[in-house]
PDB file of N, CA and C in Angstrom:
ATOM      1  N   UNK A   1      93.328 105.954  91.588  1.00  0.00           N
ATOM      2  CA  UNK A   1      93.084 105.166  90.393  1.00  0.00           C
ATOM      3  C   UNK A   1      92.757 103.727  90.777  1.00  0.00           C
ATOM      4  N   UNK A   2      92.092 102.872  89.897  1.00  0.00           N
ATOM      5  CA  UNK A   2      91.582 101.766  90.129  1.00  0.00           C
ATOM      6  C   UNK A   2      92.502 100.500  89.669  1.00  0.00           C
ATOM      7  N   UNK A   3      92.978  99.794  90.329  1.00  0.00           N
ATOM      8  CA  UNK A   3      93.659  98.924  89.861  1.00  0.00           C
ATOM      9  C   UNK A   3      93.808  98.525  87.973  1.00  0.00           C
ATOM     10  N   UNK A   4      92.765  98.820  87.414  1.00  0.00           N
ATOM     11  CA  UNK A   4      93.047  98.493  85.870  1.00  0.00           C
ATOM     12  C   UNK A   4      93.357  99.745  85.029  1.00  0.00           C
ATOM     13  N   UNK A   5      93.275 100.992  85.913  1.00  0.00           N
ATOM     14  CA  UNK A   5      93.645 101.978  85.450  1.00  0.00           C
ATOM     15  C   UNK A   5      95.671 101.960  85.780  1.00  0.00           C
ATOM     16  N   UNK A   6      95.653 101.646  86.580  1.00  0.00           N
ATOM     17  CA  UNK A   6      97.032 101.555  87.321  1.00  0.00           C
ATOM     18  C   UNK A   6      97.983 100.445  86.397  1.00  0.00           C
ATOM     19  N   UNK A   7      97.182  99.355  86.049  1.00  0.00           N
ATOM     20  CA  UNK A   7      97.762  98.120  85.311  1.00  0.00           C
ATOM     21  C   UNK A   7      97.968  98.847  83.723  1.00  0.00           C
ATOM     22  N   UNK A   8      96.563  99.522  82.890  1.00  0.00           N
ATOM     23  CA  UNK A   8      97.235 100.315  81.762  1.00  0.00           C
ATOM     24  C   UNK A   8      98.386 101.380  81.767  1.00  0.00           C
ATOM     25  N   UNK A   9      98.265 102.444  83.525  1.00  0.00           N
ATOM     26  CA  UNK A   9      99.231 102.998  82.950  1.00  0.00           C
ATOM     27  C   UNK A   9     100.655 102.490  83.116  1.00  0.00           C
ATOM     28  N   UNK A  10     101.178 101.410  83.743  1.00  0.00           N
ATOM     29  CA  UNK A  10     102.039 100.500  84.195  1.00  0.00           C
ATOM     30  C   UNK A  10     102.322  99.740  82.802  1.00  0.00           C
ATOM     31  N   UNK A  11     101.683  99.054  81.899  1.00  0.00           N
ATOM     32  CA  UNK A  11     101.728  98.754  80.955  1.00  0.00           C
ATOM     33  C   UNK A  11     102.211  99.300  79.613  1.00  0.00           C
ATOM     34  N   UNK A  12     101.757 101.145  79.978  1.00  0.00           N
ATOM     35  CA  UNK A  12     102.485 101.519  79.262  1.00  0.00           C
ATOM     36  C   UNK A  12     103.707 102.184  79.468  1.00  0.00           C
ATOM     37  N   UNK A  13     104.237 102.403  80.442  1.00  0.00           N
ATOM     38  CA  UNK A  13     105.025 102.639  81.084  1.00  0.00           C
ATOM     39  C   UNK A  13     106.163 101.680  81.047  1.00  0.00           C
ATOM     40  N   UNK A  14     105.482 100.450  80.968  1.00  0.00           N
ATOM     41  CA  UNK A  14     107.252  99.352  81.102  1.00  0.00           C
ATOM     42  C   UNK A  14     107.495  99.383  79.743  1.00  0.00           C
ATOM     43  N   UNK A  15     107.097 100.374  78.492  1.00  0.00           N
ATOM     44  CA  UNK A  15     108.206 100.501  77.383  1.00  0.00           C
ATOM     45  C   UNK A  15     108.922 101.327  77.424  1.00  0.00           C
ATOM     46  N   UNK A  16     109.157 102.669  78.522  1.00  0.00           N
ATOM     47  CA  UNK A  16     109.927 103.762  78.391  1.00  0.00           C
ATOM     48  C   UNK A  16     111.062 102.982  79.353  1.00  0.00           C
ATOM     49  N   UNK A  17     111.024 101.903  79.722  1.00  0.00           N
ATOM     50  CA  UNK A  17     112.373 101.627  80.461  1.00  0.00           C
ATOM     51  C   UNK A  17     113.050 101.354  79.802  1.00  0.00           C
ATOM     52  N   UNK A  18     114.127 101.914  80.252  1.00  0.00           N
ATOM     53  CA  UNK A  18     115.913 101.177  79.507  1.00  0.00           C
ATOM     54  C   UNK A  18     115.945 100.376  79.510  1.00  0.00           C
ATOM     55  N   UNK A  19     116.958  99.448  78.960  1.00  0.00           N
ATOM     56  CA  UNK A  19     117.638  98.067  78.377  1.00  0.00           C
ATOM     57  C   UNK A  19     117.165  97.762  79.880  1.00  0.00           C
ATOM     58  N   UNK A  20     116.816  96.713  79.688  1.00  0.00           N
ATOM     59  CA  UNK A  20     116.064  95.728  81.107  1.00  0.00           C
ATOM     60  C   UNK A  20     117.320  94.224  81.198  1.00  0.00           C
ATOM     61  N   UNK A  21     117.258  93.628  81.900  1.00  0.00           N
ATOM     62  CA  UNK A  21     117.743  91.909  82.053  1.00  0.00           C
ATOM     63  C   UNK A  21     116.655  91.266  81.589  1.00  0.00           C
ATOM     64  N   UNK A  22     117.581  89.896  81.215  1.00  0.00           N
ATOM     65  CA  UNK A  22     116.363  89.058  80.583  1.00  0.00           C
ATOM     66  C   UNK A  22     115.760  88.485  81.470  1.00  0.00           C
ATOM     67  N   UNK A  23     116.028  88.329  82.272  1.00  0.00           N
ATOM     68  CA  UNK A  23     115.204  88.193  83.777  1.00  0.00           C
ATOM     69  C   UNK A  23     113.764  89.339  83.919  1.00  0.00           C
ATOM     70  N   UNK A  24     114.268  90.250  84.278  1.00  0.00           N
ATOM     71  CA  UNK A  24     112.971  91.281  84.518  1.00  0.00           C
ATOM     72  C   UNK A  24     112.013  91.505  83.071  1.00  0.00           C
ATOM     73  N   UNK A  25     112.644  90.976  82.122  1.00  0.00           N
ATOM     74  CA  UNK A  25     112.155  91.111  80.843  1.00  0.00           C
ATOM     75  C   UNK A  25     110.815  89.824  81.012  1.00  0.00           C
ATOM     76  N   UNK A  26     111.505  88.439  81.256  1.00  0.00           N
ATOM     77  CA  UNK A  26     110.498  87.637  81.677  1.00  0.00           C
ATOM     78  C   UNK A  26     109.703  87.931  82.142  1.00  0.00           C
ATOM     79  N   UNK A  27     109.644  88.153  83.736  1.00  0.00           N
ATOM     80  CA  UNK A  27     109.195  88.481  85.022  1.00  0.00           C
ATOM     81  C   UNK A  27     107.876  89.581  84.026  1.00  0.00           C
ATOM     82  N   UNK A  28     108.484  90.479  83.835  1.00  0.00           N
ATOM     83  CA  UNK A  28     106.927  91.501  82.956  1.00  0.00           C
ATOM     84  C   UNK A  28     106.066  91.171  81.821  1.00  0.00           C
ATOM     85  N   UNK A  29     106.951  90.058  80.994  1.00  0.00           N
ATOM     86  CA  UNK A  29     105.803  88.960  80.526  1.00  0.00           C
ATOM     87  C   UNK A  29     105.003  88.327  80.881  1.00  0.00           C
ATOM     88  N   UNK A  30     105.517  87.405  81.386  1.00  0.00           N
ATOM     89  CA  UNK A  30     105.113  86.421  82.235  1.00  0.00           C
ATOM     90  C   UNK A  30     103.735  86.996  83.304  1.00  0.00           C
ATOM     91  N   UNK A  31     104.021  87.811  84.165  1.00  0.00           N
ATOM     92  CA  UNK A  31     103.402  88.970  84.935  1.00  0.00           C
ATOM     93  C   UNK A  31     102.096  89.280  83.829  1.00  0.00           C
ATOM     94  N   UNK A  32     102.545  89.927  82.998  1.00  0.00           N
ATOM     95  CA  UNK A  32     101.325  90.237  81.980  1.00  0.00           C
ATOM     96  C   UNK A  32     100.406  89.501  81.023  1.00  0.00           C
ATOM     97  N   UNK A  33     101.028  88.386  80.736  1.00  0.00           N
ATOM     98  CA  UNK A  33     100.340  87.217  80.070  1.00  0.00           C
ATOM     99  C   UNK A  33      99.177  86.957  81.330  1.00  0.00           C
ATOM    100  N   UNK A  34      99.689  86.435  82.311  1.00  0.00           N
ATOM    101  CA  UNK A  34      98.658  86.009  83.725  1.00  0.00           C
ATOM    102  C   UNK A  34      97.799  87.051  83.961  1.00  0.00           C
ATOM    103  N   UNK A  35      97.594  87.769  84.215  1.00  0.00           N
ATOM    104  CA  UNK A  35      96.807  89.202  84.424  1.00  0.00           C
ATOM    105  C   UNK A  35      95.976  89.395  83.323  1.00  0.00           C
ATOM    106  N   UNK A  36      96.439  88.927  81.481  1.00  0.00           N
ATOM    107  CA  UNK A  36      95.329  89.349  80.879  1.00  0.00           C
ATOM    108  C   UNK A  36      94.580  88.498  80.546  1.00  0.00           C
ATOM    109  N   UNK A  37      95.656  87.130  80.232  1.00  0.00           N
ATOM    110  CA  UNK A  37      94.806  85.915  79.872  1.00  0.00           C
ATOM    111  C   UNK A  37      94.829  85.080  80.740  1.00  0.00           C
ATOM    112  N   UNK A  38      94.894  84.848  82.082  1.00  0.00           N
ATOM    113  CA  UNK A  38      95.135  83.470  83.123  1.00  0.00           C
ATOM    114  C   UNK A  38      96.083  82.671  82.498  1.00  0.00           C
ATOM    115  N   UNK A  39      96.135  81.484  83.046  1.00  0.00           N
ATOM    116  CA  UNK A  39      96.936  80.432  82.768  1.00  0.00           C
ATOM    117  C   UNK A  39      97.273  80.224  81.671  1.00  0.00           C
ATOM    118  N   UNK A  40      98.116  79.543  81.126  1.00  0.00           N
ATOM    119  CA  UNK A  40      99.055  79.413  80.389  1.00  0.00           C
ATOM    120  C   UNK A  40      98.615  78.421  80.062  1.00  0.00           C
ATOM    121  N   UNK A  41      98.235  78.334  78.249  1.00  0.00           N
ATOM    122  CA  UNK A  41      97.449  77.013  77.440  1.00  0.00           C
ATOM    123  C   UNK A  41      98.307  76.574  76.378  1.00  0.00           C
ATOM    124  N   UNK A  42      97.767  75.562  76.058  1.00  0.00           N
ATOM    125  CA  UNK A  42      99.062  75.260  74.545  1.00  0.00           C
ATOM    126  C   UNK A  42     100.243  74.537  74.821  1.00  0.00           C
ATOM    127  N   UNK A  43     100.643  74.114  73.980  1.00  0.00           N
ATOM    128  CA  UNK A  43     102.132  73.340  73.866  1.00  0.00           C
ATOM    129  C   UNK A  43     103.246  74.419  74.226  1.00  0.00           C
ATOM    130  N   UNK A  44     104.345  73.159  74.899  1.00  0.00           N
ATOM    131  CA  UNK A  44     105.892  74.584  75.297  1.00  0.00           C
ATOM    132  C   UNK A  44     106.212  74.415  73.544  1.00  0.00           C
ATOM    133  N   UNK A  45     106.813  75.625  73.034  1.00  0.00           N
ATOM    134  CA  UNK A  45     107.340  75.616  72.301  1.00  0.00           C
ATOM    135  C   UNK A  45     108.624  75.037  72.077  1.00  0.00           C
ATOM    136  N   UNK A  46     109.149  74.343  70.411  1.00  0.00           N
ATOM    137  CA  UNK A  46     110.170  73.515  70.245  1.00  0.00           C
ATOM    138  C   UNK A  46     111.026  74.102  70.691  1.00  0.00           C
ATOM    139  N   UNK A  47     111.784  73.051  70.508  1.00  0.00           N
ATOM    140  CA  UNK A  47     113.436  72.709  71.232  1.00  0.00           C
ATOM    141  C   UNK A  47     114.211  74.276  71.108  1.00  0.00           C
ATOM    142  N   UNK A  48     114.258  74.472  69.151  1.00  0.00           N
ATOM    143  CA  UNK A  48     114.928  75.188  68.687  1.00  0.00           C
ATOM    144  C   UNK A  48     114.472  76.836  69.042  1.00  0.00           C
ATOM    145  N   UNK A  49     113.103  76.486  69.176  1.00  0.00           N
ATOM    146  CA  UNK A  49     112.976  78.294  69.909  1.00  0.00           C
ATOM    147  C   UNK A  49     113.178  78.469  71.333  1.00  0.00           C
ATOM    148  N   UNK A  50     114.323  78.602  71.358  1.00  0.00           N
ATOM    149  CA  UNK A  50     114.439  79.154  72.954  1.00  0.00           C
ATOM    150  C   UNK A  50     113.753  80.415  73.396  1.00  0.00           C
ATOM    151  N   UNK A  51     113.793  81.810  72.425  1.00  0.00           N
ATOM    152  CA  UNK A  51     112.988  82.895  73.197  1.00  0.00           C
ATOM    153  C   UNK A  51     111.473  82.170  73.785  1.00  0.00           C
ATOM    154  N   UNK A  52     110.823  81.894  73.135  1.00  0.00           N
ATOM    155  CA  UNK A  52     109.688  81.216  72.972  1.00  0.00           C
ATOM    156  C   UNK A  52     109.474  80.025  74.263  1.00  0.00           C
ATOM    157  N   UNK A  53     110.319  79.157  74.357  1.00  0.00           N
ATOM    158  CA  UNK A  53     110.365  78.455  75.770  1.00  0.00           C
ATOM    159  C   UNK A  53     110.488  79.033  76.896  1.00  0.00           C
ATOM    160  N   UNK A  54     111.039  80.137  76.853  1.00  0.00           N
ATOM    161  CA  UNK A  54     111.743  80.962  78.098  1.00  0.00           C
ATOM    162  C   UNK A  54     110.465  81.319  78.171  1.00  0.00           C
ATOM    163  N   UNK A  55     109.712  82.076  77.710  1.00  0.00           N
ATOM    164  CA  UNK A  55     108.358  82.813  77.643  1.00  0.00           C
ATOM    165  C   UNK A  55     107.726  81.840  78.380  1.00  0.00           C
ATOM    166  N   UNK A  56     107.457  80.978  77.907  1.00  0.00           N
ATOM    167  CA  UNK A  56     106.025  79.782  77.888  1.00  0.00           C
ATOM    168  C   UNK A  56     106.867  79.376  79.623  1.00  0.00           C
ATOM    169  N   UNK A  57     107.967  78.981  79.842  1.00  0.00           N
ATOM    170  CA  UNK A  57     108.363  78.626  81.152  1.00  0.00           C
ATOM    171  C   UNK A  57     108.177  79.762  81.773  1.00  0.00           C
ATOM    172  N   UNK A  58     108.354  80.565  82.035  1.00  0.00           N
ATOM    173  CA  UNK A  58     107.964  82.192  82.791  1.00  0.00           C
ATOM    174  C   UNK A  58     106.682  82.001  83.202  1.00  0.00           C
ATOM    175  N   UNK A  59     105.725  81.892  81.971  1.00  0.00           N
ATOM    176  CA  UNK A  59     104.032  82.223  82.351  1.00  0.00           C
ATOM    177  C   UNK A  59     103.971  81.156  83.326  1.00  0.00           C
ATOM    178  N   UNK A  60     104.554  80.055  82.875  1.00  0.00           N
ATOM    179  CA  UNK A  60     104.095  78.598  83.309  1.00  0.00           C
ATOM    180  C   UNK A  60     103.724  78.483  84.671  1.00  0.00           C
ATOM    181  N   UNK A  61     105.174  79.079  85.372  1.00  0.00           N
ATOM    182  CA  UNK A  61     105.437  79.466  87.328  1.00  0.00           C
ATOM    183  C   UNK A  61     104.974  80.186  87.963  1.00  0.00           C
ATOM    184  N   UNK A  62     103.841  80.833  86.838  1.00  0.00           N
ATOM    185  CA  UNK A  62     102.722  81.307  87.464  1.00  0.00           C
ATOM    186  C   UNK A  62     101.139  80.928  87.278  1.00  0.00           C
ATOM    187  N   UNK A  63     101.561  80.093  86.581  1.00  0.00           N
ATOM    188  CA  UNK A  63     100.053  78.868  86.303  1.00  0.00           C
ATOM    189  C   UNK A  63      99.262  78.508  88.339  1.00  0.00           C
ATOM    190  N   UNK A  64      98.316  78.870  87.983  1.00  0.00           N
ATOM    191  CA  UNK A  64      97.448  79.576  89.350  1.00  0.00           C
ATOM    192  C   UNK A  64      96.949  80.538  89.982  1.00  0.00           C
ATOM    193  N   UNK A  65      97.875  81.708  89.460  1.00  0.00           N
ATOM    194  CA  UNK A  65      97.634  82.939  90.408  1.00  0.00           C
ATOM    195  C   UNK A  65      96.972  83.662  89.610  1.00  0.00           C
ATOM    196  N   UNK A  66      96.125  84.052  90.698  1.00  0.00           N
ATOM    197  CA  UNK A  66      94.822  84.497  90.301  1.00  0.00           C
ATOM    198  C   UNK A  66      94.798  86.568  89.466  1.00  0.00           C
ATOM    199  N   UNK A  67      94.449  86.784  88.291  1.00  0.00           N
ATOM    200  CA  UNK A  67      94.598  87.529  87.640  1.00  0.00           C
ATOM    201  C   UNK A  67      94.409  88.984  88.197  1.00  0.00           C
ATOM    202  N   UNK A  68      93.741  89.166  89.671  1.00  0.00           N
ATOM    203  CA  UNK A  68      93.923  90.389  89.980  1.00  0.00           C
ATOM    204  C   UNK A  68      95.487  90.483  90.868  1.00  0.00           C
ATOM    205  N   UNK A  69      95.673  89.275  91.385  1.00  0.00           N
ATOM    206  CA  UNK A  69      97.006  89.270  91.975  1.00  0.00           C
ATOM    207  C   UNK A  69      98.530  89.636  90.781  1.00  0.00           C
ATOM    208  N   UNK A  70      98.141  89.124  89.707  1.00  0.00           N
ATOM    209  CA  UNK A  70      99.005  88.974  89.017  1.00  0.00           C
ATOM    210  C   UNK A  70      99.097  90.827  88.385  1.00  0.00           C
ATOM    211  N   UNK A  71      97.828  91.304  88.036  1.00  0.00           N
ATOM    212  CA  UNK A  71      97.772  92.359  88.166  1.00  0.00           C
ATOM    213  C   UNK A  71      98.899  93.554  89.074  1.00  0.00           C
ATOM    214  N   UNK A  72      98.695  93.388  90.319  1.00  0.00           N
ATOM    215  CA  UNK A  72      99.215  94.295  91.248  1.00  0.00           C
ATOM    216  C   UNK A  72     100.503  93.680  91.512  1.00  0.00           C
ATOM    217  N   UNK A  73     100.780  92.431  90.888  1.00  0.00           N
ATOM    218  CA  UNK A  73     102.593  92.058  90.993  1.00  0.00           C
ATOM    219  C   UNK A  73     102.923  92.869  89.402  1.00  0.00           C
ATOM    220  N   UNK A  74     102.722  92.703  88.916  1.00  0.00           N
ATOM    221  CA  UNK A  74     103.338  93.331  87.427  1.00  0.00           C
ATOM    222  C   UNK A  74     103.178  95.045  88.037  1.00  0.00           C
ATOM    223  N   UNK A  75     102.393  95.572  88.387  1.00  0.00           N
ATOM    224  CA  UNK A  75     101.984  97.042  88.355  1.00  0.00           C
ATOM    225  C   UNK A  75     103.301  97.553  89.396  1.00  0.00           C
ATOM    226  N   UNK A  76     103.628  96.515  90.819  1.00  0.00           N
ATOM    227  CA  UNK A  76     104.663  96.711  91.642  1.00  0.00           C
ATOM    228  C   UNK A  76     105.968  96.361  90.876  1.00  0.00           C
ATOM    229  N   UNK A  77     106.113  95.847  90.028  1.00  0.00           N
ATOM    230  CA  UNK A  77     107.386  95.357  89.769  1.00  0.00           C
ATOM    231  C   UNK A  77     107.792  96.238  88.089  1.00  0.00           C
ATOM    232  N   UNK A  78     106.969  97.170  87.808  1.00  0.00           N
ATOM    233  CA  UNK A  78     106.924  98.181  86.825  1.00  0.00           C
ATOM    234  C   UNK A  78     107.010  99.645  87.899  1.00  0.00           C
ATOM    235  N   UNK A  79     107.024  99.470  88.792  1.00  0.00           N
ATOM    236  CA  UNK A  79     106.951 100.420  89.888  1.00  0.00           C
ATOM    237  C   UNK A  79     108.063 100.880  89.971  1.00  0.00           C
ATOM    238  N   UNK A  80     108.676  99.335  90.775  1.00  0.00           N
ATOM    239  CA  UNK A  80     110.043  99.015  91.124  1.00  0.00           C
ATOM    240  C   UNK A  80     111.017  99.863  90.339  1.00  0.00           C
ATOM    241  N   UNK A  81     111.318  98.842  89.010  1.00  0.00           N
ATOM    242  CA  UNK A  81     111.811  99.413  87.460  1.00  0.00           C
ATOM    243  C   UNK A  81     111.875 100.863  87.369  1.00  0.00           C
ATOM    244  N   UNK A  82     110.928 101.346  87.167  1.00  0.00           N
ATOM    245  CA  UNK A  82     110.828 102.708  86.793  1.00  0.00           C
ATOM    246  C   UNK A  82     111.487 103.197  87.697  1.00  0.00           C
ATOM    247  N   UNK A  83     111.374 103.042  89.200  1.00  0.00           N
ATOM    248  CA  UNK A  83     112.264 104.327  89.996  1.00  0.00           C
ATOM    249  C   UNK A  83     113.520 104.301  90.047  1.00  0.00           C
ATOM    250  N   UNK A  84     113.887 102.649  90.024  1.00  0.00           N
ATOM    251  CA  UNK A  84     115.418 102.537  89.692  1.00  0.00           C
ATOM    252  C   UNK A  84     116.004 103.417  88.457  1.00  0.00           C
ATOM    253  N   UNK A  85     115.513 103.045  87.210  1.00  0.00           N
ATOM    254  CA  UNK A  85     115.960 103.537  86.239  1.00  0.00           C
ATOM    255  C   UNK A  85     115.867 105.226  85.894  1.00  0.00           C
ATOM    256  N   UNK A  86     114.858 105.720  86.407  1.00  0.00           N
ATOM    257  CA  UNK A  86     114.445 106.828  86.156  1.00  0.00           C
ATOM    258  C   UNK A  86     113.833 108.155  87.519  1.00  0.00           C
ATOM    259  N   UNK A  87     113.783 107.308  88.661  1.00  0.00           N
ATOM    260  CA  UNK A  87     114.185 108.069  89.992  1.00  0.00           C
ATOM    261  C   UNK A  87     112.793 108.080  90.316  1.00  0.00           C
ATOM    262  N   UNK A  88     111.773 107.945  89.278  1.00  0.00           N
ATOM    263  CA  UNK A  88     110.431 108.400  90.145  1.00  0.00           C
ATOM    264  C   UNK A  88     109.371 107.391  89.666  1.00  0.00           C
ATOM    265  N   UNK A  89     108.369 107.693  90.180  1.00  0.00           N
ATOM    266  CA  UNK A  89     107.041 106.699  89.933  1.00  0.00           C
ATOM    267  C   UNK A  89     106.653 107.011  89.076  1.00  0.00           C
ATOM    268  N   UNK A  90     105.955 106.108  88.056  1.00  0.00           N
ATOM    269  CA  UNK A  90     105.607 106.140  86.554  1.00  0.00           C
ATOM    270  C   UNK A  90     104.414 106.940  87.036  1.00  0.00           C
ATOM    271  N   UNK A  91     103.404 106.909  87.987  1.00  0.00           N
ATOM    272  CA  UNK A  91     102.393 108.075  87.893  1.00  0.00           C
ATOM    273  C   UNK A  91     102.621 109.125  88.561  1.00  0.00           C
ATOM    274  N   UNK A  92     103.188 109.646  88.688  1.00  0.00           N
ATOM    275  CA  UNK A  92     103.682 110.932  89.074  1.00  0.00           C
ATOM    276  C   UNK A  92     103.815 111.944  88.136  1.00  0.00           C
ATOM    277  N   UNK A  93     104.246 111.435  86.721  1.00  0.00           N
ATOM    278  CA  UNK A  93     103.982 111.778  85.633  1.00  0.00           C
ATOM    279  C   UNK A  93     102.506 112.099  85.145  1.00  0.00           C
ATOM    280  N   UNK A  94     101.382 110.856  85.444  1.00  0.00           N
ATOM    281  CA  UNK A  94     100.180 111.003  84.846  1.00  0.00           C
ATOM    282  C   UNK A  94      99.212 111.407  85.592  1.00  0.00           C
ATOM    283  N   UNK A  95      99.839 111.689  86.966  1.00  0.00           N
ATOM    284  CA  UNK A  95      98.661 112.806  88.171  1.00  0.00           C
ATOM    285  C   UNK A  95      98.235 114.002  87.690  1.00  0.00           C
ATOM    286  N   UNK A  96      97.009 113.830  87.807  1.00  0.00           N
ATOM    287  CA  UNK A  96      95.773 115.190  87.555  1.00  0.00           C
ATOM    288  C   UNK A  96      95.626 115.739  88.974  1.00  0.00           C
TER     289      UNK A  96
END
């Protein structure tokens, strides 16, 4: 499979994981914001929204990296996830 085939099925795949940390919860935002839209534009969000800052600081620390990289870090780190939680590789399931 081709890297953007690998990134959709990875994408859909990091919703069948269990209760995640808010850490790795970031980390696959953050990861996926960069990969679809590059860098991170716009104002941090106010004071009072913290989900919303956490987000915008996540993408932020990855303001630079370049969108096929960011690609194959989200696709490895949905990799990761999945075998922990569930023992096997998310395509192992979707092999023809």
């Amino acid at each position: 499979m081709s890297l953007d085939e690998d990134f959709n099925v990875a994408s859909q795949k990091a919703f069948e994981l269990p209760h995640q940390s808010n850490e790795n919860l970031l980390k696959l935002y953050a990861l996926y914001k960069q990969a679809t839209e590059g860098d991170v534009r716009g104002n941090r969000p106010g004071f009072l929204d913290l989900k919303g800052r956490a987000k915008f600081d996540a993408w932020m620390k990855l303001r630079g990296m370049d969108q096929l990289e960011a690609k194959q870090d989200y696709v490895s780190l949905v990799v990761k996830l999945y075998k922990d939680a569930m023992g096997s590789s998310p395509f192992e399931e979707t092999a023809s």
